[in-house]
C-alpha atoms as a PDB file:
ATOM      1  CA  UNK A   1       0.000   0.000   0.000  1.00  0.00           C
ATOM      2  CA  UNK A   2       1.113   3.451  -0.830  1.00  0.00           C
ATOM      3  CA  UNK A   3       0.747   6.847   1.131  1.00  0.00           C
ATOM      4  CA  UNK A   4       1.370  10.266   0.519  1.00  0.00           C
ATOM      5  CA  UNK A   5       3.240  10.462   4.369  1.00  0.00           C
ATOM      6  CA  UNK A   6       7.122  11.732   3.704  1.00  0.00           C
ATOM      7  CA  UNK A   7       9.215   9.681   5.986  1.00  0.00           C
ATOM      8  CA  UNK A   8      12.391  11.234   4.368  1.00  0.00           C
ATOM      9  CA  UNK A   9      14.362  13.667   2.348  1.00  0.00           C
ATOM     10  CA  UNK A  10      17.407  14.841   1.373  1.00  0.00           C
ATOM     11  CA  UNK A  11      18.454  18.772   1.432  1.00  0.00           C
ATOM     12  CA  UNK A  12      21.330  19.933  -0.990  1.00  0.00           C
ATOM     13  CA  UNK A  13      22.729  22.799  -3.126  1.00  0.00           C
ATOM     14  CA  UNK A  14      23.044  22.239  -6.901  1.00  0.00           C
ATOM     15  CA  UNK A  15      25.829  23.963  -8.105  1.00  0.00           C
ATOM     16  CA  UNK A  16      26.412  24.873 -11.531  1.00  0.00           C
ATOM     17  CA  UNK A  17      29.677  26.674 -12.535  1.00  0.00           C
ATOM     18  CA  UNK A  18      30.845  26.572 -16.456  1.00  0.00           C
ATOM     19  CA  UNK A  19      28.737  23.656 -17.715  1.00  0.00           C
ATOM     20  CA  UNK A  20      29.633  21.769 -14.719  1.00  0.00           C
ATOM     21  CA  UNK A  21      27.266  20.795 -11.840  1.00  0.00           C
ATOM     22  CA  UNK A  22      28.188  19.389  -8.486  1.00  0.00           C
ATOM     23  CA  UNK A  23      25.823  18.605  -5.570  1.00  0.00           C
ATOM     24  CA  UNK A  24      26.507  19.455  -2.000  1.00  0.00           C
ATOM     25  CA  UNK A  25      24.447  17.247   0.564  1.00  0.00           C
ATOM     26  CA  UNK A  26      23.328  18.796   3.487  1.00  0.00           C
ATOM     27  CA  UNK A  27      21.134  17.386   5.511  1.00  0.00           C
ATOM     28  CA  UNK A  28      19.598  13.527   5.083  1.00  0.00           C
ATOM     29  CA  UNK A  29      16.469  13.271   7.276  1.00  0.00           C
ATOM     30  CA  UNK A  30      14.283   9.835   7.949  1.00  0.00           C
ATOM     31  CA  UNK A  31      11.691   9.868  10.186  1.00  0.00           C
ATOM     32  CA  UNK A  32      12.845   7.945  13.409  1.00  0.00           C
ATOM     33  CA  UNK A  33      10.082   5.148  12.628  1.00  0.00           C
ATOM     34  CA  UNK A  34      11.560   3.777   9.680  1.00  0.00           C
ATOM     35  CA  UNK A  35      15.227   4.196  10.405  1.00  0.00           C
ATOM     36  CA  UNK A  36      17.549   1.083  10.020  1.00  0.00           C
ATOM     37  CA  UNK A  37      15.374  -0.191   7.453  1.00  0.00           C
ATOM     38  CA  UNK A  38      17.028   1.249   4.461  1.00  0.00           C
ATOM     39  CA  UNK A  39      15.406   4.652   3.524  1.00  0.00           C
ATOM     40  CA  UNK A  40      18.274   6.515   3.448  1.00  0.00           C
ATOM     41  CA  UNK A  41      20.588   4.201   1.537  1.00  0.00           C
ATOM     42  CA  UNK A  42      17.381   4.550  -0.650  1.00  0.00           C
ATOM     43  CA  UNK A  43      17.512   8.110  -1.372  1.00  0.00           C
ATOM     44  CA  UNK A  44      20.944   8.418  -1.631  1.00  0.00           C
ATOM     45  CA  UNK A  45      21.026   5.549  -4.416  1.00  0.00           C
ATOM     46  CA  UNK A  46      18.269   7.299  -5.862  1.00  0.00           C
ATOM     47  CA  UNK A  47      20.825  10.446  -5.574  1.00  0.00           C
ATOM     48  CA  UNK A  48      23.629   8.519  -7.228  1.00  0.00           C
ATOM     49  CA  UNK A  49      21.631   6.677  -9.954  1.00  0.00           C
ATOM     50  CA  UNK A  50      23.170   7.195 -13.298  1.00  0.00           C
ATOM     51  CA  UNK A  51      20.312   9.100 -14.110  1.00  0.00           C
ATOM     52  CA  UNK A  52      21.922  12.304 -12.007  1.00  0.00           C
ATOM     53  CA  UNK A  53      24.966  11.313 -12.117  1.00  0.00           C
ATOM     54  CA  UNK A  54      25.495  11.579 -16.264  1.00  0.00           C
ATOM     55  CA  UNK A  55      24.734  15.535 -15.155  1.00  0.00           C
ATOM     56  CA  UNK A  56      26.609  15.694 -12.240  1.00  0.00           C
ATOM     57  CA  UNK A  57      30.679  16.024 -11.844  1.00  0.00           C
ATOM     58  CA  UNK A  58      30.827  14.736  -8.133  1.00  0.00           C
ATOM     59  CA  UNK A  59      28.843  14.638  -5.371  1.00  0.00           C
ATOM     60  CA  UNK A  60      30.093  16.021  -1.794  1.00  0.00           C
ATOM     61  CA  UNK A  61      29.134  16.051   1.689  1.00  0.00           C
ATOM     62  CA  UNK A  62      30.353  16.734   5.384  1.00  0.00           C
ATOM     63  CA  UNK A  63      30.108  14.462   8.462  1.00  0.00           C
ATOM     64  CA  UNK A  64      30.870  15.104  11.962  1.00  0.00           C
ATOM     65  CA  UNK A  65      33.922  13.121  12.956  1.00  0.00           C
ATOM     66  CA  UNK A  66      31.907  11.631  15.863  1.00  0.00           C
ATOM     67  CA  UNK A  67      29.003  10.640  13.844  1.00  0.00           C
ATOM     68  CA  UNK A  68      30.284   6.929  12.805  1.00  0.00           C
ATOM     69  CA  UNK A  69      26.806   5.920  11.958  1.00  0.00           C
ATOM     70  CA  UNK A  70      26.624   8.133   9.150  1.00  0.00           C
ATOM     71  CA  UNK A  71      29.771   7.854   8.145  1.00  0.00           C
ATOM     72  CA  UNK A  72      29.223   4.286   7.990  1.00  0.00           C
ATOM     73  CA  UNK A  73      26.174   5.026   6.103  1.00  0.00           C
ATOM     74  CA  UNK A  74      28.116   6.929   3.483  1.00  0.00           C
ATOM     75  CA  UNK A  75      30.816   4.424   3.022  1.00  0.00           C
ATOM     76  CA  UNK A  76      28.298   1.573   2.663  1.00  0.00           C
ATOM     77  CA  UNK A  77      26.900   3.709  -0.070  1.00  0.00           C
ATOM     78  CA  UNK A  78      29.994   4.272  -1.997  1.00  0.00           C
ATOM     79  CA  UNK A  79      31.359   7.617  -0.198  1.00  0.00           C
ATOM     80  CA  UNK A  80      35.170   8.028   0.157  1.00  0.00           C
ATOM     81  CA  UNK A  81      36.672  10.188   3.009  1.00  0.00           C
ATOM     82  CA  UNK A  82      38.386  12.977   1.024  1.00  0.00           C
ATOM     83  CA  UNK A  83      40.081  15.352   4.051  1.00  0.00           C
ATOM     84  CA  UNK A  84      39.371  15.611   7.391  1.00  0.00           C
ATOM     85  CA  UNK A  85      38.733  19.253   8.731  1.00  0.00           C
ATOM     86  CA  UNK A  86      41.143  20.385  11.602  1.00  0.00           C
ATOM     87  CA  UNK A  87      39.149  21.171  14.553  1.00  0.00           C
ATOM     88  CA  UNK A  88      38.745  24.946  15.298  1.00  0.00           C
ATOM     89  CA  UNK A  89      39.151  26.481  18.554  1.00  0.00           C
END
């Protein structure tokens, strides 16, 4: 059965500079009910589907140190770490 309830999203910034696009993720939400049952891995393979992708140049994203969930999340998803920040005073 279908319903028109959102139990996720993702939040991002498209940006275009000379012909070439690149998508910043900000924020992936899923309502705590259906967590650890594969929404998000959903959206973000729904990001990463070659449909987007043949318009995008890379897709980027930052994660709290701390936050090994999501990091796992992101790895499991095909993410690389890139850099790690320093920490600011």
């Amino acid at each position: 059965m279908k319903s028109n309830i959102l139990i996720g999203f993702i939040i991002g910034d498209l940006i275009y500079i000379e012909k070439i696009s690149e998508y910043e993720i900000l924020l992936i939400y899923v309502d705590n009910r259906y967590r650890n049952k594969g929404f998000a891995s959903y959206l973000i393979n729904a990001l990463t589907s070659p449909f987007f992708l043949q318009s995008l140049k890379k897709i980027t994203l930052e994660v709290s140190k701390s936050n090994i969930f999501v990091t796992n999340l992101y790895i499991k998803n095909g993410f690389e770490e890139i850099k790690k920040k320093k920490k600011l005073l």
